[in-house]
Protein backbone atom coordinates (compact mmCIF):
# COMPACT_ATOMS: atom_id res chain seq x y z
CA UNK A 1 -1.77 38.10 16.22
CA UNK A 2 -0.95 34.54 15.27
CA UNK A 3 -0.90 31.59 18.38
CA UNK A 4 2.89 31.98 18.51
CA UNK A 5 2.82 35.40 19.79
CA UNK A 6 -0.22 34.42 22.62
CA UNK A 7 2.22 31.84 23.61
CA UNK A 8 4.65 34.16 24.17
CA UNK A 9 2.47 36.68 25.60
CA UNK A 10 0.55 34.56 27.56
CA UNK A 11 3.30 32.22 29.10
CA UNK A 12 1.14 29.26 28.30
CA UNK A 13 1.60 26.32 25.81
CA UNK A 14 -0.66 25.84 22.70
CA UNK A 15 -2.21 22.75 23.87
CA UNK A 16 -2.99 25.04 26.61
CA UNK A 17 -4.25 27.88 24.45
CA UNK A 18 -6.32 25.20 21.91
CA UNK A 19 -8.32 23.34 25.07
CA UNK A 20 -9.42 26.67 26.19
CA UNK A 21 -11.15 27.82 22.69
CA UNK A 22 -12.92 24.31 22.83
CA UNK A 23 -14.43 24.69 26.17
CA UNK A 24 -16.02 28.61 24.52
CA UNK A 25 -13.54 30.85 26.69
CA UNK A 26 -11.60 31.96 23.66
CA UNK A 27 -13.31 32.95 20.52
CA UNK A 28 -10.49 34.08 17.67
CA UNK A 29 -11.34 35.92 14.47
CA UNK A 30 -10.38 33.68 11.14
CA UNK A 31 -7.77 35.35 8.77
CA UNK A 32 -8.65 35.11 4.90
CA UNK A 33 -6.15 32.67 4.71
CA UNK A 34 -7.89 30.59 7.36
CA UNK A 35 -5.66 30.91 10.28
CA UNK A 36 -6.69 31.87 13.59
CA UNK A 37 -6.21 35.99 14.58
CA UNK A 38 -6.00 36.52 17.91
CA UNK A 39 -7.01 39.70 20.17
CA UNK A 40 -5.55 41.32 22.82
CA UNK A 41 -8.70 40.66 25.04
CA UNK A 42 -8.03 37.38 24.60
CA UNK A 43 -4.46 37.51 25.52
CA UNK A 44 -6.25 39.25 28.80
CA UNK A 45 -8.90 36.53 29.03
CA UNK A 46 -5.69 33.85 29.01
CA UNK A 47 -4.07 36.00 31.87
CA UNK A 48 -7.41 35.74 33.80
CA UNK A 49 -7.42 32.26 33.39
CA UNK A 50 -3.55 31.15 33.72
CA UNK A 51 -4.13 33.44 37.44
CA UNK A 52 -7.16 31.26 38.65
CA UNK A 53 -6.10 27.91 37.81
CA UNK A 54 -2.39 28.90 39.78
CA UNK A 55 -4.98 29.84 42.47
CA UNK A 56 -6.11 26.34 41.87
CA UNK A 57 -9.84 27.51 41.08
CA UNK A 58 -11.34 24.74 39.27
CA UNK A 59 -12.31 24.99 35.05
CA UNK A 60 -15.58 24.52 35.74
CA UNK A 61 -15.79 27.65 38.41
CA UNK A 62 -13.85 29.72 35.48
CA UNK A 63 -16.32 28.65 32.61
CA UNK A 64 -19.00 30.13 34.66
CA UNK A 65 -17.19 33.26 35.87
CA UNK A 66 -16.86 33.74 32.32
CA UNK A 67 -20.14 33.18 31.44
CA UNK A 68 -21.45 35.05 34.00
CA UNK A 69 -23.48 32.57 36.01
CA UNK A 70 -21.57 32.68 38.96
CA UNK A 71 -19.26 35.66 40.42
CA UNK A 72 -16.08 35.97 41.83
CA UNK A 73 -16.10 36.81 44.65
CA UNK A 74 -18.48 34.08 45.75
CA UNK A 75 -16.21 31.22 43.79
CA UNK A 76 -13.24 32.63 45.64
CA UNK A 77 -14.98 32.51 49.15
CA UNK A 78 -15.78 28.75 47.85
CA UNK A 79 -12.39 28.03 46.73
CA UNK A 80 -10.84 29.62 50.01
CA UNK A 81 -12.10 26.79 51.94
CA UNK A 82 -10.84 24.38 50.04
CA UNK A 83 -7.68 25.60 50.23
CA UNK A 84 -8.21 25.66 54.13
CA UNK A 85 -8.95 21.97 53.72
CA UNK A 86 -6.05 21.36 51.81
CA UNK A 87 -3.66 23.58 54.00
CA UNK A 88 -4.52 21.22 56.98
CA UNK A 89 -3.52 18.43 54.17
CA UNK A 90 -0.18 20.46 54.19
CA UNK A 91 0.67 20.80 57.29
CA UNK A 92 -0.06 16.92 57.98
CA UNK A 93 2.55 16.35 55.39
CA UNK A 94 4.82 18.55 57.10
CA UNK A 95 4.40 17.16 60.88
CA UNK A 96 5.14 13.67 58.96
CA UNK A 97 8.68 14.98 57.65
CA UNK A 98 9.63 16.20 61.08
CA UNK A 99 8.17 12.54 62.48
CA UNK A 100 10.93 11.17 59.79
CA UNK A 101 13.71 13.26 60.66
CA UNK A 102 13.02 13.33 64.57
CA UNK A 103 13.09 9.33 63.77
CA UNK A 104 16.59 9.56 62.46
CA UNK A 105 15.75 6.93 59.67
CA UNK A 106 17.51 6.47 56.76
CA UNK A 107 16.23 5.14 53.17
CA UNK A 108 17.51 1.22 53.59
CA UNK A 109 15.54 0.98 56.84
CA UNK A 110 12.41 3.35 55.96
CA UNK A 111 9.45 1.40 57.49
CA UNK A 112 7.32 2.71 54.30
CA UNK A 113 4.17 0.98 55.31
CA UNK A 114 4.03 2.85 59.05
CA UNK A 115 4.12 6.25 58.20
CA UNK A 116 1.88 5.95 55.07
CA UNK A 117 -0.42 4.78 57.53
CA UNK A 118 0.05 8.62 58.94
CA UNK A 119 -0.62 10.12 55.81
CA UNK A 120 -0.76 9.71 52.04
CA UNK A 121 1.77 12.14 50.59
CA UNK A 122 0.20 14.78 48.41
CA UNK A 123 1.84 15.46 45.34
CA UNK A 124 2.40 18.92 44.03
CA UNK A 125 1.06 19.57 40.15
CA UNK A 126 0.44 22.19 38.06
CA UNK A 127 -3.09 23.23 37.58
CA UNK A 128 -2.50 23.73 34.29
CA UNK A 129 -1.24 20.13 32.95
CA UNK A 130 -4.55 18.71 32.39
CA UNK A 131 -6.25 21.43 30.61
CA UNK A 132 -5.35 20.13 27.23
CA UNK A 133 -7.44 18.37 24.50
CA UNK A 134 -7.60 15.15 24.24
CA UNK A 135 -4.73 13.38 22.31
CA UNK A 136 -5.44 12.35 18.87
CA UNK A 137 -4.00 8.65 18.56
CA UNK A 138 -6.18 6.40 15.33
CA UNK A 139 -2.27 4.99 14.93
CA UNK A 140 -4.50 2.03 13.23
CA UNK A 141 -6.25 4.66 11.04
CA UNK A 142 -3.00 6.26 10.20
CA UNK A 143 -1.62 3.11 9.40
CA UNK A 144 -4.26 1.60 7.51
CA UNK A 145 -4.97 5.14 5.31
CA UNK A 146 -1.02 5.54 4.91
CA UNK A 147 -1.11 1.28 3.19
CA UNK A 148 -4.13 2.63 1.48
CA UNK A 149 -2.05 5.58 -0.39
CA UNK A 150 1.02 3.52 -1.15
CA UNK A 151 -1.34 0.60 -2.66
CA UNK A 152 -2.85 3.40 -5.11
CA UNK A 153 0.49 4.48 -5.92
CA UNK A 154 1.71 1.18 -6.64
CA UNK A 155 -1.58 0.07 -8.18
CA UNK A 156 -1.14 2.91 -10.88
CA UNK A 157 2.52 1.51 -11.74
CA UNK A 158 1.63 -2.03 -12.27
CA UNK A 159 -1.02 -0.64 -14.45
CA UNK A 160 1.52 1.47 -16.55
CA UNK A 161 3.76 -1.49 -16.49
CA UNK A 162 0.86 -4.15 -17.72
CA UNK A 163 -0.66 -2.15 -19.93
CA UNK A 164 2.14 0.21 -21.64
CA UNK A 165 5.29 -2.40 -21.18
CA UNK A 166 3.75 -5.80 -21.21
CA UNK A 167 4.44 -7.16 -17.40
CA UNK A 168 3.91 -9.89 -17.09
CA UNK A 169 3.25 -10.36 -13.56
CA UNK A 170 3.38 -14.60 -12.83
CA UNK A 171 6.98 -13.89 -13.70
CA UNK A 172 8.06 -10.84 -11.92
CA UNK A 173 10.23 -11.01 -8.44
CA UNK A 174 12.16 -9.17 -5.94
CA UNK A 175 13.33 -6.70 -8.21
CA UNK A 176 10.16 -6.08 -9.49
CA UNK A 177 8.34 -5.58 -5.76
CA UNK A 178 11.95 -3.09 -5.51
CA UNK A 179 11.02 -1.25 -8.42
CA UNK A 180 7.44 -0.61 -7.65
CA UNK A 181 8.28 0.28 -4.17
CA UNK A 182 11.04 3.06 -5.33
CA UNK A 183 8.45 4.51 -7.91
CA UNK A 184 5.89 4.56 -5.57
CA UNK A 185 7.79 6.62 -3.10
CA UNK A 186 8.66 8.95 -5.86
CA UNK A 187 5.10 9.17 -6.94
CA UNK A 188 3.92 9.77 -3.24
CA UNK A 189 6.59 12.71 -3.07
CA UNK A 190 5.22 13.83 -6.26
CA UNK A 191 1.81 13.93 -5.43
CA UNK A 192 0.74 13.72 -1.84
CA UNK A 193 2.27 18.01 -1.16
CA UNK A 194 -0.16 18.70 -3.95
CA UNK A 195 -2.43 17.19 -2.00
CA UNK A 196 -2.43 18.35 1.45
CA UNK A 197 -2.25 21.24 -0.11
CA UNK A 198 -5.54 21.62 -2.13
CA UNK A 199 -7.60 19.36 -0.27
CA UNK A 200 -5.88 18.91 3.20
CA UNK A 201 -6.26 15.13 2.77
CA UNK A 202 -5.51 12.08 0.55
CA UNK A 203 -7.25 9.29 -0.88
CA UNK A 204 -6.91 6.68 2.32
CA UNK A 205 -6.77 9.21 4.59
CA UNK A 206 -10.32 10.91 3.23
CA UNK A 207 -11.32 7.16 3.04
CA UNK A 208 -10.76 6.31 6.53
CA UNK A 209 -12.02 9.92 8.14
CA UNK A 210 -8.23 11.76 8.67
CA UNK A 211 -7.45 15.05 6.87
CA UNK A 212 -4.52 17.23 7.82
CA UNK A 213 -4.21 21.10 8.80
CA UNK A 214 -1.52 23.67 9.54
CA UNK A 215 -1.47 24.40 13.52
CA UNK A 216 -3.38 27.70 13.14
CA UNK A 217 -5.79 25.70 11.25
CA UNK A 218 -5.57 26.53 7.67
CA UNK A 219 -4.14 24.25 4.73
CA UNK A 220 -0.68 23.01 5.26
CA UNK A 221 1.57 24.77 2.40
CA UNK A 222 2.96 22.50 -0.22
CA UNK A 223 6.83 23.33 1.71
CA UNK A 224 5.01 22.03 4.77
CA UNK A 225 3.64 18.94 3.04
CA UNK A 226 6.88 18.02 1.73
CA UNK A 227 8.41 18.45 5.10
CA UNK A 228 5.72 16.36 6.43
CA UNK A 229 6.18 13.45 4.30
CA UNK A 230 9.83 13.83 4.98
CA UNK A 231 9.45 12.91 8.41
CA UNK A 232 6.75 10.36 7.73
CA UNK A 233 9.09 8.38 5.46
CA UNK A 234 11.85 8.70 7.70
CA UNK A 235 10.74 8.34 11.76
CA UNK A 236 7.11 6.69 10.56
CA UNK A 237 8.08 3.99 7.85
CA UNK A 238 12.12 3.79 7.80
CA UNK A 239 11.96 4.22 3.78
CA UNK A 240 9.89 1.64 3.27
CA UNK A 241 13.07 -0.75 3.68
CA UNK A 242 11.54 -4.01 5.17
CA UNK A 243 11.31 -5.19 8.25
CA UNK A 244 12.93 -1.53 9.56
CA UNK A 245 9.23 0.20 8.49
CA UNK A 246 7.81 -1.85 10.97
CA UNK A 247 10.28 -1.33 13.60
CA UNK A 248 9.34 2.51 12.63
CA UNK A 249 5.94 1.75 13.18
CA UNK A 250 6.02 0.23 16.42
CA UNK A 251 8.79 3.06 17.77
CA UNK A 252 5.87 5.24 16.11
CA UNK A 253 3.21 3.34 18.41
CA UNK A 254 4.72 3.41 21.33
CA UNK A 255 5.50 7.46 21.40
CA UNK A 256 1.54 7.91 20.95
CA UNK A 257 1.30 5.51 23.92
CA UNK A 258 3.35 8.20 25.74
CA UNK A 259 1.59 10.93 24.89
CA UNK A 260 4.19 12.33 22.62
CA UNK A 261 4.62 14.28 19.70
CA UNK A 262 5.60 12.51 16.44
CA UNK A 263 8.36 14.61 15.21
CA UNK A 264 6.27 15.32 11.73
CA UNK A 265 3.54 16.87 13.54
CA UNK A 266 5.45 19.98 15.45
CA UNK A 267 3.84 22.43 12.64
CA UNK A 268 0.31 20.08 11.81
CA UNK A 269 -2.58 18.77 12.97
CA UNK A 270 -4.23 15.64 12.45
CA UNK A 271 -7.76 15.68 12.55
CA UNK A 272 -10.14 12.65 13.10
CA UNK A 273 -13.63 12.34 12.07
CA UNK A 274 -15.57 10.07 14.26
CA UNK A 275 -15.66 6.52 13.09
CA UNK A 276 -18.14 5.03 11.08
CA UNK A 277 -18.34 1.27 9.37
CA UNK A 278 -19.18 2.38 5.86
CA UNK A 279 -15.51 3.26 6.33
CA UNK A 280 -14.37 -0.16 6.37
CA UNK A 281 -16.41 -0.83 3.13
CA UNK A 282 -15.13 2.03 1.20
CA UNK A 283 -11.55 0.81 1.82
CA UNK A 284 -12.84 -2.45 0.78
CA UNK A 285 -14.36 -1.36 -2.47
CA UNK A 286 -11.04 -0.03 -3.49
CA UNK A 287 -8.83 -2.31 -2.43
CA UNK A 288 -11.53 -5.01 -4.38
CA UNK A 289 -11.50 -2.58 -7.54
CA UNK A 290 -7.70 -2.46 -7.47
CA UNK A 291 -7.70 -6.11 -7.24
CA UNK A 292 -10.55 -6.93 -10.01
CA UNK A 293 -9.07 -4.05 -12.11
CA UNK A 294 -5.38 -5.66 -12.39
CA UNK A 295 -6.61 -8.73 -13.21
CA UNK A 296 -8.66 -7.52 -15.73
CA UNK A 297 -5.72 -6.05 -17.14
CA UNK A 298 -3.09 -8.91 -16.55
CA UNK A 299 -5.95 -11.68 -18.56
CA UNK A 300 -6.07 -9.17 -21.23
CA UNK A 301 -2.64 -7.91 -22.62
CA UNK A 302 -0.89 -9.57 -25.47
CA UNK A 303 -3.79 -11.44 -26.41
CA UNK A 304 -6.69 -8.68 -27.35
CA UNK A 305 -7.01 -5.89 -30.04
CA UNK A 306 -6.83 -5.96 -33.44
CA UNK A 307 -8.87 -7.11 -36.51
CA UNK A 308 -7.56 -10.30 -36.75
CA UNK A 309 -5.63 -9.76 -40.42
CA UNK A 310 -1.93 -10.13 -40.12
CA UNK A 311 1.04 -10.43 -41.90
CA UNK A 312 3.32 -13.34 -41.59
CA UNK A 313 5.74 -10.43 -40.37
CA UNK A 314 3.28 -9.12 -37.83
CA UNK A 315 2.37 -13.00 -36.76
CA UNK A 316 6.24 -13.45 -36.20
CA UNK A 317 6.07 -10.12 -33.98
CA UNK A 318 2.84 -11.32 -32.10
CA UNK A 319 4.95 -14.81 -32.11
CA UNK A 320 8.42 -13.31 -29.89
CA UNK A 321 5.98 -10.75 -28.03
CA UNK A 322 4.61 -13.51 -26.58
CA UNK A 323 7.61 -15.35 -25.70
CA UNK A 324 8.67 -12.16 -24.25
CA UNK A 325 5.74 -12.08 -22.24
CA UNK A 326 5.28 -15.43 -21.04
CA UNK A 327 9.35 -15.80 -20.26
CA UNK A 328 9.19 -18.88 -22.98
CA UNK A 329 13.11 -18.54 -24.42
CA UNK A 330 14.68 -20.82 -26.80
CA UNK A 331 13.56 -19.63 -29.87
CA UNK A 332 12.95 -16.71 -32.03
CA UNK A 333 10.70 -16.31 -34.96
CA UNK A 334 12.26 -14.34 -37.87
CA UNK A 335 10.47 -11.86 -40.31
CA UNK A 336 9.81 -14.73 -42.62
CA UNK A 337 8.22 -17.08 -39.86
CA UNK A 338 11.44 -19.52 -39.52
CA UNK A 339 12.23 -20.16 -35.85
CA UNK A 340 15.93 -19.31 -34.93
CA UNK A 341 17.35 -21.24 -31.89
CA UNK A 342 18.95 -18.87 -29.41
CA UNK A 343 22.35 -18.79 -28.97
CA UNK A 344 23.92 -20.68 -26.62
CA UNK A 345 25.77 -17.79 -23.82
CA UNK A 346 29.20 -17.98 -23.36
CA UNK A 347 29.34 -19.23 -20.11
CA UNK A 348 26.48 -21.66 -20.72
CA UNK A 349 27.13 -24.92 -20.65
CA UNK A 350 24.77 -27.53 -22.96
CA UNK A 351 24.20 -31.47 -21.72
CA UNK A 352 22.50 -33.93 -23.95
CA UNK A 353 20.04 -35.27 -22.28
CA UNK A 354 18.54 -37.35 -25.42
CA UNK A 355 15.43 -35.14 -25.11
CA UNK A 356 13.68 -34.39 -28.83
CA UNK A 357 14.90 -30.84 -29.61
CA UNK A 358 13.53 -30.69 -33.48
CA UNK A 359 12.75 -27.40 -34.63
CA UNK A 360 9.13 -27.02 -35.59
CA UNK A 361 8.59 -25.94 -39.39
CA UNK A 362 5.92 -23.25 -39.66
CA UNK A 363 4.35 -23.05 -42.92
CA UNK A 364 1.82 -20.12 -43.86
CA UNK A 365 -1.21 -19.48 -46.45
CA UNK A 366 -2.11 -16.38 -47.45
CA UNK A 367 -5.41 -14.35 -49.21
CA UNK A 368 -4.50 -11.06 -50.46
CA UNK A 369 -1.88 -10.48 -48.17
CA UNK A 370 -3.01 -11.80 -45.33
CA UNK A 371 -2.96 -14.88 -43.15
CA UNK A 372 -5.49 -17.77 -43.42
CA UNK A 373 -3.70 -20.41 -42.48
CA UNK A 374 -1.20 -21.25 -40.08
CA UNK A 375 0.49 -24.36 -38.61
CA UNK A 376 3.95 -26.26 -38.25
CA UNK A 377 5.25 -30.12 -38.63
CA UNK A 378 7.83 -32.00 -36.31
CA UNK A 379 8.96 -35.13 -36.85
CA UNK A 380 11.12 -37.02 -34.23
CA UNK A 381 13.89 -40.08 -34.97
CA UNK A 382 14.96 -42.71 -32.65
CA UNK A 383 15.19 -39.63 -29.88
CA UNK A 384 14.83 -41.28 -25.90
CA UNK A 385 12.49 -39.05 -24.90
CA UNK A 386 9.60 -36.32 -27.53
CA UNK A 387 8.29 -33.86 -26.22
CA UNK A 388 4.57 -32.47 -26.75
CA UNK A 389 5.42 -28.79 -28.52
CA UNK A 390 3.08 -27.19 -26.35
CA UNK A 391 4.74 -23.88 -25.69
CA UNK A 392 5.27 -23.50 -29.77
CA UNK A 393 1.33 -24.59 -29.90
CA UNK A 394 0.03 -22.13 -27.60
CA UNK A 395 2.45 -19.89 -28.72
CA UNK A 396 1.42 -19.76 -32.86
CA UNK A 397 -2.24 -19.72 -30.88
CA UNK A 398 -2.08 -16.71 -28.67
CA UNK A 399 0.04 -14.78 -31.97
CA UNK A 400 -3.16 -15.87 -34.09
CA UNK A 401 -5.94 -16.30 -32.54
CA UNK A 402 -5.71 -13.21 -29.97
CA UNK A 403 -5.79 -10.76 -32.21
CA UNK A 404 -8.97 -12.10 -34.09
CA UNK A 405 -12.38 -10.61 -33.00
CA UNK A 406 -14.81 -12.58 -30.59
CA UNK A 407 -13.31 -13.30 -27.64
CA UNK A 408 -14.98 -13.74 -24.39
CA UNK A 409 -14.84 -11.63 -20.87
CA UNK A 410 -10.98 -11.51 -19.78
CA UNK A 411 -10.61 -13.97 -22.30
CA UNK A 412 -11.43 -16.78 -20.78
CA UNK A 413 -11.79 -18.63 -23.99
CA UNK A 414 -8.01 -17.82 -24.90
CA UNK A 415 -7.28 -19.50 -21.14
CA UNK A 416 -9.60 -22.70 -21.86
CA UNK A 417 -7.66 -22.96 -24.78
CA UNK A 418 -4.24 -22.70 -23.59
CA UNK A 419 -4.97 -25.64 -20.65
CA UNK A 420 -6.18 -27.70 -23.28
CA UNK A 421 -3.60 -27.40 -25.62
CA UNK A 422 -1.29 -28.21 -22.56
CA UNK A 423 -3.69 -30.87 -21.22
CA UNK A 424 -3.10 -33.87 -23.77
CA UNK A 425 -0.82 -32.95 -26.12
CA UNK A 426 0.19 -36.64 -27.58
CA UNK A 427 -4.29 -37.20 -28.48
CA UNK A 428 -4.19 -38.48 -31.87
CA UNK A 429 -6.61 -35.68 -33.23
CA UNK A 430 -7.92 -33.01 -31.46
CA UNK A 431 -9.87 -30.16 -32.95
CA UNK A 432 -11.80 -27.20 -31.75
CA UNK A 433 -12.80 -23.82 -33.32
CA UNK A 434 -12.01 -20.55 -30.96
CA UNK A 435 -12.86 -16.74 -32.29
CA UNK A 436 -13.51 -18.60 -36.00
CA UNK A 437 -10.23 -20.18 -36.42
CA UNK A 438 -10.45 -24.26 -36.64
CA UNK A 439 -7.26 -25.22 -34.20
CA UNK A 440 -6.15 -28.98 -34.97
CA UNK A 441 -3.53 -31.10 -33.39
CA UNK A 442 -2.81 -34.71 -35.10
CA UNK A 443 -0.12 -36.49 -33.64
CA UNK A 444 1.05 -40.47 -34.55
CA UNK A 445 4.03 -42.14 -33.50
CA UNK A 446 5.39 -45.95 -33.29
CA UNK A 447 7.67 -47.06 -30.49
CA UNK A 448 6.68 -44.68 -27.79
CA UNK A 449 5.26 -45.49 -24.64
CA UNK A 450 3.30 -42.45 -23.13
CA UNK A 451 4.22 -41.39 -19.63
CA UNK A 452 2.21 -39.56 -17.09
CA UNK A 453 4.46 -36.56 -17.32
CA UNK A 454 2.70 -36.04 -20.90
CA UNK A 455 6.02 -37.29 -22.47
CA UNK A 456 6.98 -40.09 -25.03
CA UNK A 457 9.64 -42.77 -23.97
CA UNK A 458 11.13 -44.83 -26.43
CA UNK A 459 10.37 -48.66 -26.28
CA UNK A 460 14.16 -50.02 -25.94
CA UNK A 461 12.42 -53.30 -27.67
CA UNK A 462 11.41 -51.82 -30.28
CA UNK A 463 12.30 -51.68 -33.96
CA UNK A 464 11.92 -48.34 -35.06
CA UNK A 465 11.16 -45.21 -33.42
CA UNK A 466 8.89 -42.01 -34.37
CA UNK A 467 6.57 -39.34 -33.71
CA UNK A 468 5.39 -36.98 -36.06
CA UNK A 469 3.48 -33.84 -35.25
CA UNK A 470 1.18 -31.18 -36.85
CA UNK A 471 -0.40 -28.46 -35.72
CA UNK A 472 -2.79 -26.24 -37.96
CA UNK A 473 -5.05 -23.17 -37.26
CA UNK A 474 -7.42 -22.12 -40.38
CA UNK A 475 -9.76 -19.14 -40.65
């Protein structure tokens, strides 16, 4: 028979029924499906036990009796006279309550203090409220192992989104941390049932020492694991919806502090491996490899791949993908490698600020079809204020030069580049060669003073104003 028939049989609880098959006086047969059969000896065993602790014998008498080191008749001869003792306890207590009532004294006048002094009250408990197992708390495990699994989850996402949609993470936001948190819960539903089911644990949970059984000790059925996260989501983390998760966690806390049942654990188990500090640095590692692993993947997209030949068509393509990715609107690069200024929205509103706003000219060589030279001209008039071009520089860069072979670990030639090319943008000539294309910036102008903001003012004195740009890559 299964524990919830010896609880009915036996009139005691199943913390009860569990302490007593730790301390060796119950020893149940294991089903195939891993569950714990129980006899009817043991149901009589329980009887002989729920009778001597109501007698008040202690565990320790019991444990023996059942071993067979000591006998019964000899504990009970033991135990008799401690009930003697006790009875005198009794009847102390009950000369005190006919002192209180012979006294006539009523509860806003009760000299406490004076008749404590007669006798400290005995309380009345049950013999068998103690013999339980210790309660499993680890909230900090839990909590810790359940940030663990959600981190994976979203870890996993980012990496689809990276990788397979171009995310650009520096410009993601709340909707974004939304987003991941929604398909994170769904991929924790998804997953974690499968999970407890199989293995009985999950990855920060198996990490940190927790796994997970069904009360009768086998593996929790995937029904049971999805009932389980139910309640975890809802009583343990309020949905994940901020600041309420950790009002969940604390309401969570403080019911362990009681003593309590959390209300996903009526039909589980949590069980605890004892603590060891190569924990800690597994949790570490994967947290770190998360980390490294991301970044890996955020320094690499849009820029890597390839074998370097390209169409002025596929350059244009590399060209918007990039503004795409690095948020840089304005302009659009068509098929044939013109840039197209974006419209203007409807409820936009334009103000002339007297800042440059030439369109750069792109011009293009080709060698059997492909690409060996790219570059574009702007030339300024009498505008107040030029600007350097370096978003269309690094731009026509990362659309060129990415693709080509060469390039060093997370690119970190393609971001040495891009901080020069942003750096000084108004040098006369600057030229460097990156993955065997010869980059080249010549700018000269007349009339321009050059501010600190890496911007050209016009000279109100004098004559003539002009600035005129070009920017080449060769291979």
């Amino acid at each position: 028979m299964q524990i919830k028939e010896v609880e009915l049989q036996s009139g005691m609880t199943r913390a009860n029924i569990r302490f007593y098959e730790s301390q060796g006086l119950l020893n149940p047969q294991r089903g195939d499906n891993g569950y714990r059969m129980y006899s009817q000896n043991d149901i009589e065993t329980l009887q002989r036990i729920k009778l001597l602790r109501t007698l008040r014998v202690s565990l320790e008498d019991i444990k023996a009796i059942h071993m067979g080191d000591l006998v019964l008749e000899t504990v009970l001869q033991t135990h008799m006279e401690r009930l003697s003792i006790e009875r005198q306890a009794l009847a102390q207590a009950q000369r005190v309550c006919q002192k209180l009532q012979d006294d006539h004294v009523c509860y806003q006048t009760l000299d406490a203090g004076y008749y404590l002094n007669l006798l400290e009250n005995p309380t009345q408990e049950n013999p068998l409220e103690g013999d339980t197992l210790p309660h499993i708390f680890a909230p900090w495990r839990r909590l810790f192992a359940r940030g663990l699994d959600m981190s994976v989850y979203g870890w996993v996402i980012t990496m689809v989104a990276i990788l397979v949609f171009g995310l650009n993470l520096a410009n993601t936001g709340t909707g974004w941390s939304i987003l991941k948190t929604v398909l994170s819960v769904g991929a924790m539903f998804a997953i974690e049932p499968l999970l407890l089911k199989y293995w009985g644990t999950t990855l920060g949970k198996w990490v940190l020492g927790l796994s997970v059984t069904h009360e009768e000790g086998g593996r929790l059925t995937w029904q049971q694991g999805w009932n389980r996260l139910i309640g975890v989501s809802t009583y343990g983390q309020g949905w994940y919806i901020p600041l309420v998760d950790w009002w969940r966690n604390y309401a969570s806390y403080r019911t362990y502090e009681r003593g309590e049942s959390l209300p996903w654990e009526e039909d589980s188990c949590l069980v605890v491996k004892p603590w060891d500090a190569r924990r800690v640095l597994g949790y570490l590692a994967i947290t770190g490899a998360m980390f490294g692993m991301t970044f890996l993947a955020a320094s690499t997209v849009g820029v890597s791949g390839g074998d370097g030949n390209m169409t002025v068509a596929e350059f244009a393509e590399n060209y918007n993908e990039m503004c795409a990715y690095y948020d840089a609107s304005g302009y659009t690069m068509d098929e044939f490698g013109v840039l197209q200024k974006d419209p203007v929205p409807s409820n936009g509103v334009v103000i002339d600020w007297g800042v440059s706003d030439v369109v750069p000219v792109f011009t293009f060589e080709e060698e059997d079809g492909y690409l060996t030279k790219v570059g574009f001209e702007a030339v300024v008039d009498h505008d107040m204020i030029v600007r350097g071009y370096v978003d269309a520089r690094i731009l026509a860069m990362l659309a060129f030069v990415g693709p080509q072979k060469g390039g060093t670990f997370l690119n970190g030639d393609i971001n040495d580049a891009m901080e020069r090319l942003a750096e000084n943008p108004f040098d006369r000539v600057d030229e460097f060669t990156l993955r065997g294309v010869t980059i080249r910036s010549e700018v000269d102008y007349e009339g321009y003073n050059l501010m600190d903001n890496n911007q050209l003012w016009a000279d109100v004195d004098a004559e003539q104003q002009w600035c005129n740009m070009a920017f080449t890559m060769v291979k």
